[in-house]
C-alpha atoms as a PDB file:
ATOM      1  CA  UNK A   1     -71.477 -55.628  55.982  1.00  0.00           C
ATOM      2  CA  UNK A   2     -69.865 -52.523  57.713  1.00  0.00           C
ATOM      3  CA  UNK A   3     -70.960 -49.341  57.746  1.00  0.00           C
ATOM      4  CA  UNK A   4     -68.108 -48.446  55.242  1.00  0.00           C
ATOM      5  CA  UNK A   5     -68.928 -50.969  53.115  1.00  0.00           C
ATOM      6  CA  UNK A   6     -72.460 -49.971  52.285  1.00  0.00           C
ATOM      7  CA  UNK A   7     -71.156 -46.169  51.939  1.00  0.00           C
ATOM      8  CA  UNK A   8     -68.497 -47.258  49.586  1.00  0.00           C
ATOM      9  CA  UNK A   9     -71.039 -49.851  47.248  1.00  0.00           C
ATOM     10  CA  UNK A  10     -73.406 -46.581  47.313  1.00  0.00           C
ATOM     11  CA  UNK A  11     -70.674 -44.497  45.678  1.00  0.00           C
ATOM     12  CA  UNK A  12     -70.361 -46.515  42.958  1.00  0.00           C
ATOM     13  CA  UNK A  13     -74.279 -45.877  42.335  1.00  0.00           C
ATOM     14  CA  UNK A  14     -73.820 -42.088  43.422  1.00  0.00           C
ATOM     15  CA  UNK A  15     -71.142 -41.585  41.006  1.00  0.00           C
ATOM     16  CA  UNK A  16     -72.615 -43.379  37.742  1.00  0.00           C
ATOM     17  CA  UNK A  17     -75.452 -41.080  38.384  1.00  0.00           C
ATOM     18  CA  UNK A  18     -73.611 -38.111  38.304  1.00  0.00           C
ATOM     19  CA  UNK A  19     -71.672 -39.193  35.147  1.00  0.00           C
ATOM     20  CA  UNK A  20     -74.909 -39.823  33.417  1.00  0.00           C
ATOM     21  CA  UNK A  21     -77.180 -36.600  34.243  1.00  0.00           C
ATOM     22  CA  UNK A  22     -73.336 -35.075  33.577  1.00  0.00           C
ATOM     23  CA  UNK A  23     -73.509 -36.176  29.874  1.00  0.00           C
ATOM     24  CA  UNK A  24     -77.012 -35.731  29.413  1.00  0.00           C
ATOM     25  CA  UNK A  25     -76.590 -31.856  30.898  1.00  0.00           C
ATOM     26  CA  UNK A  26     -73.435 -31.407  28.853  1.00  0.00           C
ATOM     27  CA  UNK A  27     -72.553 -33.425  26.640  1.00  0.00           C
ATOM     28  CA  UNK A  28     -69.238 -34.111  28.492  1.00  0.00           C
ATOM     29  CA  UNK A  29     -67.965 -36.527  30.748  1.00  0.00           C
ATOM     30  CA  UNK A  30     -65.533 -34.823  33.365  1.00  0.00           C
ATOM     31  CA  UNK A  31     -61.983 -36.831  33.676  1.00  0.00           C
ATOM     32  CA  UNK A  32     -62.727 -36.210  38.015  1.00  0.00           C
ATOM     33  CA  UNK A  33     -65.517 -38.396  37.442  1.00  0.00           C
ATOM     34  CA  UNK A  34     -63.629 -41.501  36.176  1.00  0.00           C
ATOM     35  CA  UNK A  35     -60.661 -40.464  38.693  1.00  0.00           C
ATOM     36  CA  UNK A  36     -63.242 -40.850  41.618  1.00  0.00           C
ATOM     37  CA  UNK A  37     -64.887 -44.244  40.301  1.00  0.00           C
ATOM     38  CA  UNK A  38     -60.932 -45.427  40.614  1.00  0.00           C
ATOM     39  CA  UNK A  39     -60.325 -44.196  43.713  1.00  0.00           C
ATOM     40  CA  UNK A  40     -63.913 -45.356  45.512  1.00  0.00           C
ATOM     41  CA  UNK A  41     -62.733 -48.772  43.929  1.00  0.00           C
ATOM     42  CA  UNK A  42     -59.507 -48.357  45.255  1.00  0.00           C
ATOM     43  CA  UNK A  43     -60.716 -47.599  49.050  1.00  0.00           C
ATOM     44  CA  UNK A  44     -63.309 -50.008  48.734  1.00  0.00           C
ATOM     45  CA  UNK A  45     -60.824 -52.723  47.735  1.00  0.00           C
ATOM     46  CA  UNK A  46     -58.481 -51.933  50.862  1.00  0.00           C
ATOM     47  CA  UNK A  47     -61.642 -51.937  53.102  1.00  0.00           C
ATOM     48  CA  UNK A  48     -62.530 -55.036  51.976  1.00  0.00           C
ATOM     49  CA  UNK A  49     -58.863 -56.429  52.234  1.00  0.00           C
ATOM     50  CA  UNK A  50     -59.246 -57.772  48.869  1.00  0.00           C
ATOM     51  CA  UNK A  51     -56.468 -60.377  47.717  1.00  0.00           C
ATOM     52  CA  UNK A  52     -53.647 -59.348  44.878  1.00  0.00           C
ATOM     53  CA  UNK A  53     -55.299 -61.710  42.568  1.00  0.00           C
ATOM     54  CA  UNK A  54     -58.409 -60.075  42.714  1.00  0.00           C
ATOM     55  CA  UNK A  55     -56.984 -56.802  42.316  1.00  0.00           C
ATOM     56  CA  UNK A  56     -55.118 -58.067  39.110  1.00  0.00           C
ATOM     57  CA  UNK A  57     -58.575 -59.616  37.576  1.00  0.00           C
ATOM     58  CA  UNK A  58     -60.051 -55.861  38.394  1.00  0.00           C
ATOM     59  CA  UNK A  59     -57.153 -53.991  37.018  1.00  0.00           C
ATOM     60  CA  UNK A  60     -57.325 -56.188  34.041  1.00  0.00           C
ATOM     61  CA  UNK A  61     -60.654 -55.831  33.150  1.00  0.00           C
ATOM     62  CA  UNK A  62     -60.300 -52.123  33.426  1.00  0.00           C
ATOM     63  CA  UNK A  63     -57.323 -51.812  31.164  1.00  0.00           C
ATOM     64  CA  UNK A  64     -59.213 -54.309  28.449  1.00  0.00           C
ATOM     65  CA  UNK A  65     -61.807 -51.793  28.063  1.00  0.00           C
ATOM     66  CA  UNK A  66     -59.834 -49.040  28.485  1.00  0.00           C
ATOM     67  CA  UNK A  67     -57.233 -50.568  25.409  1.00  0.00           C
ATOM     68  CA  UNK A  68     -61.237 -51.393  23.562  1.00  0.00           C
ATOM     69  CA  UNK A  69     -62.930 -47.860  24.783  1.00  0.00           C
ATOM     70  CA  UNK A  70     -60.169 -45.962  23.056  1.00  0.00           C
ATOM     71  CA  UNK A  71     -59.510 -47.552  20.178  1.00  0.00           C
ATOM     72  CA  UNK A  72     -63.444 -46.872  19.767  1.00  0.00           C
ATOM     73  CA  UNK A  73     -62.582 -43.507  20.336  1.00  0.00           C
ATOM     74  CA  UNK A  74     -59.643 -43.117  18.282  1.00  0.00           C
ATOM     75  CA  UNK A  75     -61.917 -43.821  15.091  1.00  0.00           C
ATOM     76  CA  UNK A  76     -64.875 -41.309  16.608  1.00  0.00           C
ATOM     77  CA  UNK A  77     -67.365 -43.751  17.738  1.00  0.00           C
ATOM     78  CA  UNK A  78     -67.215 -42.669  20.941  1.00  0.00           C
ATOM     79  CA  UNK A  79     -66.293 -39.735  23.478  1.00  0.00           C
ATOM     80  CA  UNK A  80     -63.082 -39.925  25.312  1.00  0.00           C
ATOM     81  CA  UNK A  81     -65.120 -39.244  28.138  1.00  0.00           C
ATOM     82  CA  UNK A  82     -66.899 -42.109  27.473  1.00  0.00           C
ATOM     83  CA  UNK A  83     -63.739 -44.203  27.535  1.00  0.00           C
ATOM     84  CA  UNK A  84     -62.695 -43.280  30.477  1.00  0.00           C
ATOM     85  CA  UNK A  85     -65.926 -43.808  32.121  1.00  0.00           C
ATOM     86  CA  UNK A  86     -66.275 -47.365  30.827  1.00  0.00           C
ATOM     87  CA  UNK A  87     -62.702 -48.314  31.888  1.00  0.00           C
ATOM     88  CA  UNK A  88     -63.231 -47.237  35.228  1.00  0.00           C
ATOM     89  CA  UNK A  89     -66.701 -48.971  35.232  1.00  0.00           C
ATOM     90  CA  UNK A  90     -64.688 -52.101  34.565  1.00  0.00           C
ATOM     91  CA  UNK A  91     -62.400 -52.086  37.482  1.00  0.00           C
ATOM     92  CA  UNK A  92     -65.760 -52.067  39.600  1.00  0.00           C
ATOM     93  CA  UNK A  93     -66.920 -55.189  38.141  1.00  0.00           C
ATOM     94  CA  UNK A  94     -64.031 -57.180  37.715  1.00  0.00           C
ATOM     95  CA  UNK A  95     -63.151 -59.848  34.668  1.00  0.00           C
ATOM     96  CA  UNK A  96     -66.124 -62.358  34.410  1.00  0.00           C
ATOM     97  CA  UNK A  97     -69.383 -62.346  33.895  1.00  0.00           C
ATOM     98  CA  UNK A  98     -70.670 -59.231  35.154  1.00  0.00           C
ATOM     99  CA  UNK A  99     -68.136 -57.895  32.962  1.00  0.00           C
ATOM    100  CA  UNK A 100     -69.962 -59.015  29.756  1.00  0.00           C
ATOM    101  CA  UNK A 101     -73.253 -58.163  31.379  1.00  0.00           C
ATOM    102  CA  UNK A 102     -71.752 -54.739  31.412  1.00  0.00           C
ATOM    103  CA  UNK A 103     -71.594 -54.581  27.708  1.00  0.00           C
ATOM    104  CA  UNK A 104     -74.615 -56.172  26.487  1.00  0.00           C
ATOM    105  CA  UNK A 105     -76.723 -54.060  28.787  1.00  0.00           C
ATOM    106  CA  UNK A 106     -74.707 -50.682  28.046  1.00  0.00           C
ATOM    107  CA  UNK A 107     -75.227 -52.091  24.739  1.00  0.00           C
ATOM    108  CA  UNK A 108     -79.053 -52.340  24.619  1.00  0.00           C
ATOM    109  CA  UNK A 109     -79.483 -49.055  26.773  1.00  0.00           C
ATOM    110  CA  UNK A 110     -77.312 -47.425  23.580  1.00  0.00           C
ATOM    111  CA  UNK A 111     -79.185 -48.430  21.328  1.00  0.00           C
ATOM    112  CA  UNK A 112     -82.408 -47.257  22.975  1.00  0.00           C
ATOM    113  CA  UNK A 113     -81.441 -44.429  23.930  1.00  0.00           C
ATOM    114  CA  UNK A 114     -80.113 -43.769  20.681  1.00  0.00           C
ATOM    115  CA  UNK A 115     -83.555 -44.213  18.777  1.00  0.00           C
ATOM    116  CA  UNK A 116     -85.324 -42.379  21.708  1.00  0.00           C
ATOM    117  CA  UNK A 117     -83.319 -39.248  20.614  1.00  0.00           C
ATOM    118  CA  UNK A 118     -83.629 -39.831  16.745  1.00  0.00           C
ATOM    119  CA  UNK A 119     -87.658 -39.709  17.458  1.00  0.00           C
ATOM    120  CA  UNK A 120     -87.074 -36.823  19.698  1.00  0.00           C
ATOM    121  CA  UNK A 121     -85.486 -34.762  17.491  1.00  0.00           C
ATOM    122  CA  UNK A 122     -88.405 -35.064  15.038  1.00  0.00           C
ATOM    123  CA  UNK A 123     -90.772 -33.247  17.001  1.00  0.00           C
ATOM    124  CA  UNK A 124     -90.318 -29.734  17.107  1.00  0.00           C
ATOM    125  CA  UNK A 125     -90.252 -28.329  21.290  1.00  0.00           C
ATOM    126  CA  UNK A 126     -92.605 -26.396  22.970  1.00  0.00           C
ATOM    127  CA  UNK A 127     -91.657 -23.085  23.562  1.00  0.00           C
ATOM    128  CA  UNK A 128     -91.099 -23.190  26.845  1.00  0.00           C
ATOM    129  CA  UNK A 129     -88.669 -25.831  26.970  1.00  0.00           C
ATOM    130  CA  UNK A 130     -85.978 -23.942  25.395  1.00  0.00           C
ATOM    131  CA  UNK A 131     -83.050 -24.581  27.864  1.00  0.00           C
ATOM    132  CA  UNK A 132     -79.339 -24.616  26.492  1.00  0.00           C
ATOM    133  CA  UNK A 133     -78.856 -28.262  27.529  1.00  0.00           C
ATOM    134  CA  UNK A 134     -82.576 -29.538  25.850  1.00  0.00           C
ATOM    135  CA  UNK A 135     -81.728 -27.563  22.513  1.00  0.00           C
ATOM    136  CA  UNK A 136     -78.225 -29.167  22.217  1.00  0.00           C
ATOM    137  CA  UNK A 137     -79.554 -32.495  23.083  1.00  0.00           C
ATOM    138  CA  UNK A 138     -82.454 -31.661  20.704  1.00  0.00           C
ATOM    139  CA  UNK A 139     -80.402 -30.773  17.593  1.00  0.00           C
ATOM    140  CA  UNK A 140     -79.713 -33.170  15.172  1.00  0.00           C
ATOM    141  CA  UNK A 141     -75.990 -32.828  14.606  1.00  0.00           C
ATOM    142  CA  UNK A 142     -75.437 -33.284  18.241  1.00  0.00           C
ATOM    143  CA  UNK A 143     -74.309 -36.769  19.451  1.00  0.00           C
ATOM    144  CA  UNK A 144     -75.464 -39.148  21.441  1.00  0.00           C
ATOM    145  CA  UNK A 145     -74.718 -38.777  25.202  1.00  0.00           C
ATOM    146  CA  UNK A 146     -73.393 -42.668  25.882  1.00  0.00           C
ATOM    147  CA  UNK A 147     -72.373 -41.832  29.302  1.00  0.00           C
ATOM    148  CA  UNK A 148     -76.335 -42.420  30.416  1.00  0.00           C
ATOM    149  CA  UNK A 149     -75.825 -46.143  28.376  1.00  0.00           C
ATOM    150  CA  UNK A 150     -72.769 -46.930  30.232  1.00  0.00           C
ATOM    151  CA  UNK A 151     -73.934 -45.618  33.900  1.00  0.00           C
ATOM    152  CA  UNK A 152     -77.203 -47.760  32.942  1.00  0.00           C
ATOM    153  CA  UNK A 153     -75.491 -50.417  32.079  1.00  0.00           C
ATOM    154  CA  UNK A 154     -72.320 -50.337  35.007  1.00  0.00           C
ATOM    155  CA  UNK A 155     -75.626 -49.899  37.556  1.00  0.00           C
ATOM    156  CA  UNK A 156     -77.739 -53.090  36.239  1.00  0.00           C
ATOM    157  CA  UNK A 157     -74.332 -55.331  36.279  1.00  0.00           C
ATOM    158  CA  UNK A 158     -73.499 -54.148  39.434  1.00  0.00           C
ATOM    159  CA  UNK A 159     -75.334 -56.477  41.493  1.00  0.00           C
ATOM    160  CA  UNK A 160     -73.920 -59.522  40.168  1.00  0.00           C
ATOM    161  CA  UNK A 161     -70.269 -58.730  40.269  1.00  0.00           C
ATOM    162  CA  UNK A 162     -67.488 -60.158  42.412  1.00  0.00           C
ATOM    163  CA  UNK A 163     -67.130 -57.116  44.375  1.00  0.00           C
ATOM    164  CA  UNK A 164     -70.783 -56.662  45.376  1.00  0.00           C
ATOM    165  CA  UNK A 165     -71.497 -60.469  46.517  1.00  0.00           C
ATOM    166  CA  UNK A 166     -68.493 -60.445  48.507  1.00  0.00           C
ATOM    167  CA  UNK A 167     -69.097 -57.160  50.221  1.00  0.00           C
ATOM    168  CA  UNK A 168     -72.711 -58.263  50.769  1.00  0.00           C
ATOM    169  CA  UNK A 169     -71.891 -61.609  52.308  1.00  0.00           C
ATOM    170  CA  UNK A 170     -68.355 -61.644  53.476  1.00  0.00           C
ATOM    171  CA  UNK A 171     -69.402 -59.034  56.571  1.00  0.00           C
END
């Protein structure tokens, strides 16, 4: 593995991070975000002279949850932000298996996530936790900030995708 391999497979980490303490600081998902997570993918699929073919599969699997992500969104399940984030997610990991390992685990980090802030907006806060983004995230008619599900989920299917085990053992 080259040098600009491993800087490129730690963007993808770097970037999910951002998206998720983004959400959980804002409740918003910035479009530059998803834009970057395309074009890391994008350099790190011309670094790794990857073939058409594989490109396709990748460029599939985005647009599949991209087409899924925002018909979610059209009926309000989910953020746009959120769409955008999981499409992009997609293209990383490729059609296959790591694809679906994607959803279950974004899935199951949801859900917990989910009932961690239904229990946490039962207790009342301490006074001096009263920051802007902790009493949004606190109030009940808030949502739920799915971009820390989906970066969860994108970084524990990682690992076994396509891109990752060739970039770790083509070099």
């Amino acid at each position: 593995m080259t040098i600009t391999d491993a800087a490129l497979l730690l963007l993808f980490p770097a970037l999910m991070a951002y998206a998720a303490c983004s959400d959980l600081l804002s409740m918003r998902i910035s479009n530059r975000v998803s834009l970057l997570i395309v074009a890391a993918f994008v350099a790190m699929a011309l670094a790794m002279r990857l073939p058409p073919g594989e490109w396709l599969m990748h460029g599939a699997a985005g647009a599949a949850v991209l087409l899924v992500t925002f018909t979610m969104f059209a009926f309000g399940w989910i953020g746009g932000g959120d769409a955008k984030l999981a499409a992009a997610t997609a293209l990383w990991l490729g059609w296959g298996e790591s694809l679906m390992q994607y959803g279950l685990a974004s899935s199951l980090f949801g859900g917990a996530l989910t009932l961690a802030l239904l229990q946490f907006r039962t207790v009342p806060l301490p006074r001096f936790a009263h920051w802007p983004w902790l009493l949004r995230l606190h109030h009940r008619e808030t949502g739920i900030p799915y971009g820390i599900a989906l970066a969860a989920g994108g970084l524990a299917a990682f690992p076994q995708s396509p891109l990752w085990m060739l970039a770790v053992t083509a070099h």
